[in-house]
PDB file of N, CA and C in Angstrom:
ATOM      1  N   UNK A   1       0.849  -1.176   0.000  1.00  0.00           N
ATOM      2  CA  UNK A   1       0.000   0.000   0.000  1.00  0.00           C
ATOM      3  C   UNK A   1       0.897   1.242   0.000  1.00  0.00           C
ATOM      4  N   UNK A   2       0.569   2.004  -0.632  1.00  0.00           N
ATOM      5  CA  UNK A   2       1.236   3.790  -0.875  1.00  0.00           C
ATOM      6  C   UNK A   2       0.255   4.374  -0.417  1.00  0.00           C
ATOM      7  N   UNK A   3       0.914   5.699  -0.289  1.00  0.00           N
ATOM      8  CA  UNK A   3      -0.167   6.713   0.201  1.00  0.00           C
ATOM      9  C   UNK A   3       0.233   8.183  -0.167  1.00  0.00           C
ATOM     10  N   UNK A   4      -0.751   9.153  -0.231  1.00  0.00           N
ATOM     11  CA  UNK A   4      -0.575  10.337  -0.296  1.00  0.00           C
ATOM     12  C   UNK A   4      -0.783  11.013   0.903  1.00  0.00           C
ATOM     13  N   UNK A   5      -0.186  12.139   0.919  1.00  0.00           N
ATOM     14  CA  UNK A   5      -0.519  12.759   2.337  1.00  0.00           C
ATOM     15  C   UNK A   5      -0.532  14.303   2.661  1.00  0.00           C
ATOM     16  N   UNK A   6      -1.260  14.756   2.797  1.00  0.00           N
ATOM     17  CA  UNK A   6      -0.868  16.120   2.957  1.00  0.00           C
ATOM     18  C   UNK A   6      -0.666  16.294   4.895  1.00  0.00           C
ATOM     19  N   UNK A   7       0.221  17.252   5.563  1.00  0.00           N
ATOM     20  CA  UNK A   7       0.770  17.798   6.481  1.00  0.00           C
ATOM     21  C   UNK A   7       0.495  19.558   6.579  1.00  0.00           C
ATOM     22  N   UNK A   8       0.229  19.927   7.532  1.00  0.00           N
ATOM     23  CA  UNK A   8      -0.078  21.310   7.560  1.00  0.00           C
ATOM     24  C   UNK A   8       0.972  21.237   9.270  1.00  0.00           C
ATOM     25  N   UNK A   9       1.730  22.712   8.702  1.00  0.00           N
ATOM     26  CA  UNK A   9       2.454  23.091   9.912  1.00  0.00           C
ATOM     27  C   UNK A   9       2.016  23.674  10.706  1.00  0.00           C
ATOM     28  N   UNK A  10       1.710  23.374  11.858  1.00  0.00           N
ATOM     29  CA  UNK A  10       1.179  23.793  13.170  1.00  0.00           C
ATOM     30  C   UNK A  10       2.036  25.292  13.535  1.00  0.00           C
ATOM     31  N   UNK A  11       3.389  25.690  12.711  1.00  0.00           N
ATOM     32  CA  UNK A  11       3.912  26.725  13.206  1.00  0.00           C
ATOM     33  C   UNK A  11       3.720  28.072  12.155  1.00  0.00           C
ATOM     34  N   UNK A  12       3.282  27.848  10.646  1.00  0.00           N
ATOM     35  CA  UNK A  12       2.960  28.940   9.967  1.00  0.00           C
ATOM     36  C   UNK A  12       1.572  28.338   9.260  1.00  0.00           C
ATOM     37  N   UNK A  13       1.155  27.370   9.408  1.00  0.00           N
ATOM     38  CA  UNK A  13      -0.150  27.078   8.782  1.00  0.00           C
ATOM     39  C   UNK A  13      -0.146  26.624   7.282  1.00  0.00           C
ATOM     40  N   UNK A  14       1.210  26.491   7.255  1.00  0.00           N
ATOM     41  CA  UNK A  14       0.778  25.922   5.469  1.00  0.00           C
ATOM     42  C   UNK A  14       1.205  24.796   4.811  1.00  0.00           C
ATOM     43  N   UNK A  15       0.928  23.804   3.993  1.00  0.00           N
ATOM     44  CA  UNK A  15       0.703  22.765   4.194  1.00  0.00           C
ATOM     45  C   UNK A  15       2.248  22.362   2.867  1.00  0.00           C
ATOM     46  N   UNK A  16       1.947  21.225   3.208  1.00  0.00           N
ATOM     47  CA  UNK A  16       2.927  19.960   2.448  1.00  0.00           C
ATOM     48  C   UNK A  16       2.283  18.576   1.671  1.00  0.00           C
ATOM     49  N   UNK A  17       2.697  18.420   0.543  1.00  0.00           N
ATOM     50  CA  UNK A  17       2.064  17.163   0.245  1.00  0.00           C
ATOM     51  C   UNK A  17       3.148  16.474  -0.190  1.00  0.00           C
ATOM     52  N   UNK A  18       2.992  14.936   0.318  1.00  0.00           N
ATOM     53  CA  UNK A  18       3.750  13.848  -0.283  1.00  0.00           C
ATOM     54  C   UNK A  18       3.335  12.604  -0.434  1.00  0.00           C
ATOM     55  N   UNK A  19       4.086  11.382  -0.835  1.00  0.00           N
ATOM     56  CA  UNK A  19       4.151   9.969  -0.616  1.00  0.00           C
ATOM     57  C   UNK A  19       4.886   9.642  -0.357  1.00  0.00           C
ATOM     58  N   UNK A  20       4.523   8.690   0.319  1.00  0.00           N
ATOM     59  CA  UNK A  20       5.110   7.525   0.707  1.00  0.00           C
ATOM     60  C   UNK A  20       4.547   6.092   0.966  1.00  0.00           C
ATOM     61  N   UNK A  21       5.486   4.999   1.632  1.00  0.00           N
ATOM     62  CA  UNK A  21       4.860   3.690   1.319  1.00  0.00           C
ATOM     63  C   UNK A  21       4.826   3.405   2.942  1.00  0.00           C
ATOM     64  N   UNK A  22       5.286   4.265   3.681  1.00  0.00           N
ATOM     65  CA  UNK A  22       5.180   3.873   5.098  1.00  0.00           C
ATOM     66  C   UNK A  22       5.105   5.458   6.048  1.00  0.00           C
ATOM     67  N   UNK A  23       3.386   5.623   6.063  1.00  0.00           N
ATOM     68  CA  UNK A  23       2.915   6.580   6.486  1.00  0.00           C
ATOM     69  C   UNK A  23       3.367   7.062   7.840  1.00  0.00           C
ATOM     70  N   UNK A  24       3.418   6.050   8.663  1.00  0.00           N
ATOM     71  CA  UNK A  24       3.661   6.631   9.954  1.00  0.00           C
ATOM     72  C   UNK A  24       5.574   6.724  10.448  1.00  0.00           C
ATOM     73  N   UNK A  25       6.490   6.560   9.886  1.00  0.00           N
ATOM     74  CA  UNK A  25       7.715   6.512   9.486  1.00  0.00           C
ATOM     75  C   UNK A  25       7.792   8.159   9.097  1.00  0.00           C
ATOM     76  N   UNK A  26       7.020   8.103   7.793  1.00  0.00           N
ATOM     77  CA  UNK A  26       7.448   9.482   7.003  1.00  0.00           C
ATOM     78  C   UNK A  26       7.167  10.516   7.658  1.00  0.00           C
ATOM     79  N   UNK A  27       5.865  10.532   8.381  1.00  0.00           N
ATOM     80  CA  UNK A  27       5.513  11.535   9.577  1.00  0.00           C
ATOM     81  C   UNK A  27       6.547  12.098  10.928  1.00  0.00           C
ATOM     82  N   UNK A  28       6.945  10.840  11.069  1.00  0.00           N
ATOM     83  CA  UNK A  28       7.954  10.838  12.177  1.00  0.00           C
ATOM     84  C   UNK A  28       9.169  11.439  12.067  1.00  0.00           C
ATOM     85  N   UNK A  29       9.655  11.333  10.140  1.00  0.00           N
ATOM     86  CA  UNK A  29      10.712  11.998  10.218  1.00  0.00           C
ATOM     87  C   UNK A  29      10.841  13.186   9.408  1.00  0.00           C
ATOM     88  N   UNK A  30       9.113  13.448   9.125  1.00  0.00           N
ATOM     89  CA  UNK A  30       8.918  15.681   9.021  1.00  0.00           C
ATOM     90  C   UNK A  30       9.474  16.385  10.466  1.00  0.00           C
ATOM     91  N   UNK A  31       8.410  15.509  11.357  1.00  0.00           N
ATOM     92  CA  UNK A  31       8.469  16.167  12.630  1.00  0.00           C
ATOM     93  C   UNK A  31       9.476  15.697  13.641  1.00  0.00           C
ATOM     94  N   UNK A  32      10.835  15.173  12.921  1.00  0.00           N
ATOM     95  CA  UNK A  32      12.221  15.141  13.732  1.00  0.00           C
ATOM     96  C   UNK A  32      13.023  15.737  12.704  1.00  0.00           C
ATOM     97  N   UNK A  33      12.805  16.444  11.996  1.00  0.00           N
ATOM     98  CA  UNK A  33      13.520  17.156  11.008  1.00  0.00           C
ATOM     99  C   UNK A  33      14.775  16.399  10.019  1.00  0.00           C
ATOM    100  N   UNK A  34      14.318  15.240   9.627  1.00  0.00           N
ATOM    101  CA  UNK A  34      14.779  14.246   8.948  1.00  0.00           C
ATOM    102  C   UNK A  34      14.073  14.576   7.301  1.00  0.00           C
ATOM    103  N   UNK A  35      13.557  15.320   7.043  1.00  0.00           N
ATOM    104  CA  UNK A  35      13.450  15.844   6.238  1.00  0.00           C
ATOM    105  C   UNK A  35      13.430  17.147   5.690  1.00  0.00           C
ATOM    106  N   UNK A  36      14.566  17.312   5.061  1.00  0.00           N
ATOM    107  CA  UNK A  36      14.856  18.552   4.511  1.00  0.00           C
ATOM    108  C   UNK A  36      13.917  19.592   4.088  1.00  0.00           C
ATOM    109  N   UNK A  37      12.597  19.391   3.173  1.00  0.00           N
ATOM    110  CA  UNK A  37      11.698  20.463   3.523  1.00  0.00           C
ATOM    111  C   UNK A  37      11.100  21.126   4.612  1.00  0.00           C
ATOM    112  N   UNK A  38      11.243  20.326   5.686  1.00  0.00           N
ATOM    113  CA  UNK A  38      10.294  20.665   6.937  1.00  0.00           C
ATOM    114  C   UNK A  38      10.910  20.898   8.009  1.00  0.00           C
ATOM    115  N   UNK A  39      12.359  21.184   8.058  1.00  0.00           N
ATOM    116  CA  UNK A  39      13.429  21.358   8.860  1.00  0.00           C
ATOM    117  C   UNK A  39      12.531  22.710   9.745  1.00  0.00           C
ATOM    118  N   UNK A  40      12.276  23.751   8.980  1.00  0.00           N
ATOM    119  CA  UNK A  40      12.062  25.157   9.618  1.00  0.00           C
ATOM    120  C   UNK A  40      10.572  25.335   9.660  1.00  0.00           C
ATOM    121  N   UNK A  41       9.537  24.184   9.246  1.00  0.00           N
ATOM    122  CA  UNK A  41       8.195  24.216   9.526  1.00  0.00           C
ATOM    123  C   UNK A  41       7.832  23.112  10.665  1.00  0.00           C
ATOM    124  N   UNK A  42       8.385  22.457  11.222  1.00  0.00           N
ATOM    125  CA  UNK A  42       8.043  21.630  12.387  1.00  0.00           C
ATOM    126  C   UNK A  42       7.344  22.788  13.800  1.00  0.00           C
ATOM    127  N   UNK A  43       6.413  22.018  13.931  1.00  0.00           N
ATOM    128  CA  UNK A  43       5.637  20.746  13.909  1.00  0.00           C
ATOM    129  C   UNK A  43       4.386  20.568  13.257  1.00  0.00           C
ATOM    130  N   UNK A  44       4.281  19.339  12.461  1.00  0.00           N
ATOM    131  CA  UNK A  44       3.660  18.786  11.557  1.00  0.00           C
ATOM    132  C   UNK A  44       2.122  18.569  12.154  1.00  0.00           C
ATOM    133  N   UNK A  45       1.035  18.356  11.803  1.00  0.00           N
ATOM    134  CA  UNK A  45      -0.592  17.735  11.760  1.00  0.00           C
ATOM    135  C   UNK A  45      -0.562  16.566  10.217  1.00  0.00           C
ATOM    136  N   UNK A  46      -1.331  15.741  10.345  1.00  0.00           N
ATOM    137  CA  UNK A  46      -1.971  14.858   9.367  1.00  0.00           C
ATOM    138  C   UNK A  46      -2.803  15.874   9.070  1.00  0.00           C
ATOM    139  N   UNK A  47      -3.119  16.370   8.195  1.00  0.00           N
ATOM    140  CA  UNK A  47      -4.806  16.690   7.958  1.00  0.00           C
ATOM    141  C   UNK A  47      -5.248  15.960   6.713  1.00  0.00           C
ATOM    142  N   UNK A  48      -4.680  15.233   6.406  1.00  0.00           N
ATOM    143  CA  UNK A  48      -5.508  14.261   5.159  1.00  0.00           C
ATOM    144  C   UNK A  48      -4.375  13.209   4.637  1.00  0.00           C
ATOM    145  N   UNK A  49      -5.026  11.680   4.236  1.00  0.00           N
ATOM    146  CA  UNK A  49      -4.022  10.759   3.231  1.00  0.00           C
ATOM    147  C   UNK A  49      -4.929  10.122   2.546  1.00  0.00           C
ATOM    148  N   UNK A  50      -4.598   9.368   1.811  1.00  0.00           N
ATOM    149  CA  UNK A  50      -5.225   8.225   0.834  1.00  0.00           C
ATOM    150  C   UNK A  50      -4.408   7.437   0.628  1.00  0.00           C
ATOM    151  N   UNK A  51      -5.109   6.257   0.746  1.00  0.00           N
ATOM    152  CA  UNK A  51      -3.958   4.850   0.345  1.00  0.00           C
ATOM    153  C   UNK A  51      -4.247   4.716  -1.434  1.00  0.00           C
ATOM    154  N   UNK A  52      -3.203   4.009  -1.889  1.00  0.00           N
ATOM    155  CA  UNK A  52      -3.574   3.883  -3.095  1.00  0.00           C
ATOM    156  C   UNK A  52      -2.762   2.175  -3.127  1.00  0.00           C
ATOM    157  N   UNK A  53      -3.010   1.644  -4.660  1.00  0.00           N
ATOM    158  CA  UNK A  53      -2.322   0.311  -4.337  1.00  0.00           C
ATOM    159  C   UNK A  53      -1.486   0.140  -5.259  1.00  0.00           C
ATOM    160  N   UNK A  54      -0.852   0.815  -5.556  1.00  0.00           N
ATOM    161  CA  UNK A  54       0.565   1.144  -6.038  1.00  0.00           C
ATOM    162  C   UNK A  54       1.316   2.602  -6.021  1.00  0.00           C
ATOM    163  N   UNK A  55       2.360   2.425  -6.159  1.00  0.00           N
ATOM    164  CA  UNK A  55       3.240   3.881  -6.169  1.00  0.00           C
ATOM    165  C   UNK A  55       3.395   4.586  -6.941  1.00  0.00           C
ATOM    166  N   UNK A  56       3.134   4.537  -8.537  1.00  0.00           N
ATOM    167  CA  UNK A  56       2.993   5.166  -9.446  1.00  0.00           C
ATOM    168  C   UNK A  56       1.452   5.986  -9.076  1.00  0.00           C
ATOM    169  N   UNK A  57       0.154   5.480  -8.840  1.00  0.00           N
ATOM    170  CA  UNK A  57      -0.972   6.080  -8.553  1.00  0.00           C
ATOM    171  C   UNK A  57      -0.849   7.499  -7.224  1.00  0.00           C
ATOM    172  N   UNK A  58       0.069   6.829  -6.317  1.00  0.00           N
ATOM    173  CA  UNK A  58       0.288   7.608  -5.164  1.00  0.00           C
ATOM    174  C   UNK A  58       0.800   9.087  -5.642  1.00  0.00           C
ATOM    175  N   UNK A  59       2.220   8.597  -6.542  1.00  0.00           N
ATOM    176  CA  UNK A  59       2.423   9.605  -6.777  1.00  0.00           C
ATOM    177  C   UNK A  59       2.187  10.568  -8.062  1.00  0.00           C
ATOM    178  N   UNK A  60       0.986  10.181  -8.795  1.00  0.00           N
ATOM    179  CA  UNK A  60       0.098  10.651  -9.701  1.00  0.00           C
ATOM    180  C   UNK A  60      -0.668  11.853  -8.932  1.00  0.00           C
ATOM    181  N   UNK A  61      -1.569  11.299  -7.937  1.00  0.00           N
ATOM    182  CA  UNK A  61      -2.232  12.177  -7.481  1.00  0.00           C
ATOM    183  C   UNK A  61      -1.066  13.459  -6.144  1.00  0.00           C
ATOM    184  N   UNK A  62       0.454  12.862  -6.109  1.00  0.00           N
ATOM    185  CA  UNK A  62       0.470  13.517  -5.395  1.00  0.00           C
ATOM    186  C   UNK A  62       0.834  14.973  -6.380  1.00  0.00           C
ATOM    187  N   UNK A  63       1.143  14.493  -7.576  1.00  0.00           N
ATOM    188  CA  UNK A  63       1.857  15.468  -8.677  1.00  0.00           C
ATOM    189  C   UNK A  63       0.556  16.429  -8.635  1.00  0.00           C
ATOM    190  N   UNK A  64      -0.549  15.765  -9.003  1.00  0.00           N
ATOM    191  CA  UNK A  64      -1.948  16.249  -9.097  1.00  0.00           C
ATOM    192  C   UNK A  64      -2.329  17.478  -7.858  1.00  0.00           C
ATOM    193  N   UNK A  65      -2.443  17.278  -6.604  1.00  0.00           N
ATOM    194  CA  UNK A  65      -2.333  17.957  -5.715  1.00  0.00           C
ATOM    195  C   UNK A  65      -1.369  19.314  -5.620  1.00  0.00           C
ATOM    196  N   UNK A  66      -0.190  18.661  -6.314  1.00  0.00           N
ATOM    197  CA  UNK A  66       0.663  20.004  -6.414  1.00  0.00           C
ATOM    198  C   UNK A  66       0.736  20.868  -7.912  1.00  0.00           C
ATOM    199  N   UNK A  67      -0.051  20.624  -8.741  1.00  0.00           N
ATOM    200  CA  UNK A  67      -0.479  21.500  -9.684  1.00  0.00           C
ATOM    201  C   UNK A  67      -1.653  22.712  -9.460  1.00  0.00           C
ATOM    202  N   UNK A  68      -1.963  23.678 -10.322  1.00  0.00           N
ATOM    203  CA  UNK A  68      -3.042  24.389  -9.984  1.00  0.00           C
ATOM    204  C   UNK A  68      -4.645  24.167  -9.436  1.00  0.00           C
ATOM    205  N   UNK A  69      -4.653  23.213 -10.585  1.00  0.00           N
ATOM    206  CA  UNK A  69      -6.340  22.456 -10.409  1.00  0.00           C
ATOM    207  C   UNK A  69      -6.250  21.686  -9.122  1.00  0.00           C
ATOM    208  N   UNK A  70      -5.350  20.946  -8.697  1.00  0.00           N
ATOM    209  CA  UNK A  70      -5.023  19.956  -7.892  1.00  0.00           C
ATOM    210  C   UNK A  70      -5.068  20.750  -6.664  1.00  0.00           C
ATOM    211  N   UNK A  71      -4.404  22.082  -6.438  1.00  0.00           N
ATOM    212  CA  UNK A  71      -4.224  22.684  -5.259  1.00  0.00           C
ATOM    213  C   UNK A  71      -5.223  23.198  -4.681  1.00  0.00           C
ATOM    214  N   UNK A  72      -6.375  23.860  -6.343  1.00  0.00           N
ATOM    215  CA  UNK A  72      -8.137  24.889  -5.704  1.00  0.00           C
ATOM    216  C   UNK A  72      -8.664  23.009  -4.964  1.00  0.00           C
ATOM    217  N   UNK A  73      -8.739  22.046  -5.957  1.00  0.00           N
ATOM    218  CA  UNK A  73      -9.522  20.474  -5.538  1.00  0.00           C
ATOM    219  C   UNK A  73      -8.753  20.314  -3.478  1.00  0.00           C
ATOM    220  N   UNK A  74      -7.495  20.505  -3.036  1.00  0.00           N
ATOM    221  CA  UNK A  74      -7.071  20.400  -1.893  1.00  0.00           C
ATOM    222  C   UNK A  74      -8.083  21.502  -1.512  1.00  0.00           C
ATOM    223  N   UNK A  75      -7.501  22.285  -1.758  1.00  0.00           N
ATOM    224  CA  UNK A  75      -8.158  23.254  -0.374  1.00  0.00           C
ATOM    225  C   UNK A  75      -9.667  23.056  -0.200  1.00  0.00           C
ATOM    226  N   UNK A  76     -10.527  22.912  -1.380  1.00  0.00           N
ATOM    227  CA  UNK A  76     -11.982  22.986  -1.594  1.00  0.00           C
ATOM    228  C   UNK A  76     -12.762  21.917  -0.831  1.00  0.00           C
ATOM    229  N   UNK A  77     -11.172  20.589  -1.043  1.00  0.00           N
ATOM    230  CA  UNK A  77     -12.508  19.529  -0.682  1.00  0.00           C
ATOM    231  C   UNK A  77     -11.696  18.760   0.472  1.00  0.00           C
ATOM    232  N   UNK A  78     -10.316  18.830   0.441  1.00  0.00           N
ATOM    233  CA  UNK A  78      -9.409  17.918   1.549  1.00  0.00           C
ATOM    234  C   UNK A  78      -8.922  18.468   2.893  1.00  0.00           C
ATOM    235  N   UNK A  79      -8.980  19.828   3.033  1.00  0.00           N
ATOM    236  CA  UNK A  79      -8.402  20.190   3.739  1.00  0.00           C
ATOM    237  C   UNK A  79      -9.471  21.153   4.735  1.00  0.00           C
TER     238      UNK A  79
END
């Protein structure tokens, strides 16, 4: 199972989207600063994922999410 995920920073309010194949791992290492985007936005919230059942799909929609249409569809309906 893959997943998409969006993260919203509890310290400026604005959000992150990614995948991964091991959701609660990847979380763990936004919010220990094991990941280089989120070094200076910790600390992290879940506010939304989706499993998908492969990794190409995961990261279809995560591309999707981070385009224009993809970003009004986040805010409108996921977040």
């Amino acid at each position: 199972m893959h997943y998409c995920y969006i993260l919203q920073s509890l310290k400026d309010k604005s959000f992150y989207v990614g995948s991964t194949s091991d959701l609660k791992e990847r979380f763990r290492e936004h919010n220990n600063k094991e990941a280089k985007y989120s070094t200076s936005k910790v600390p992290f919230k879940i506010v939304w994922y989706g499993a998908f059942e492969n990794k190409s799909k995961a990261q279809k929609f995560e591309k999707y999410l981070k385009a224009s249409s993809g970003f009004a569809f986040r805010n409108k309906r996921l977040v």
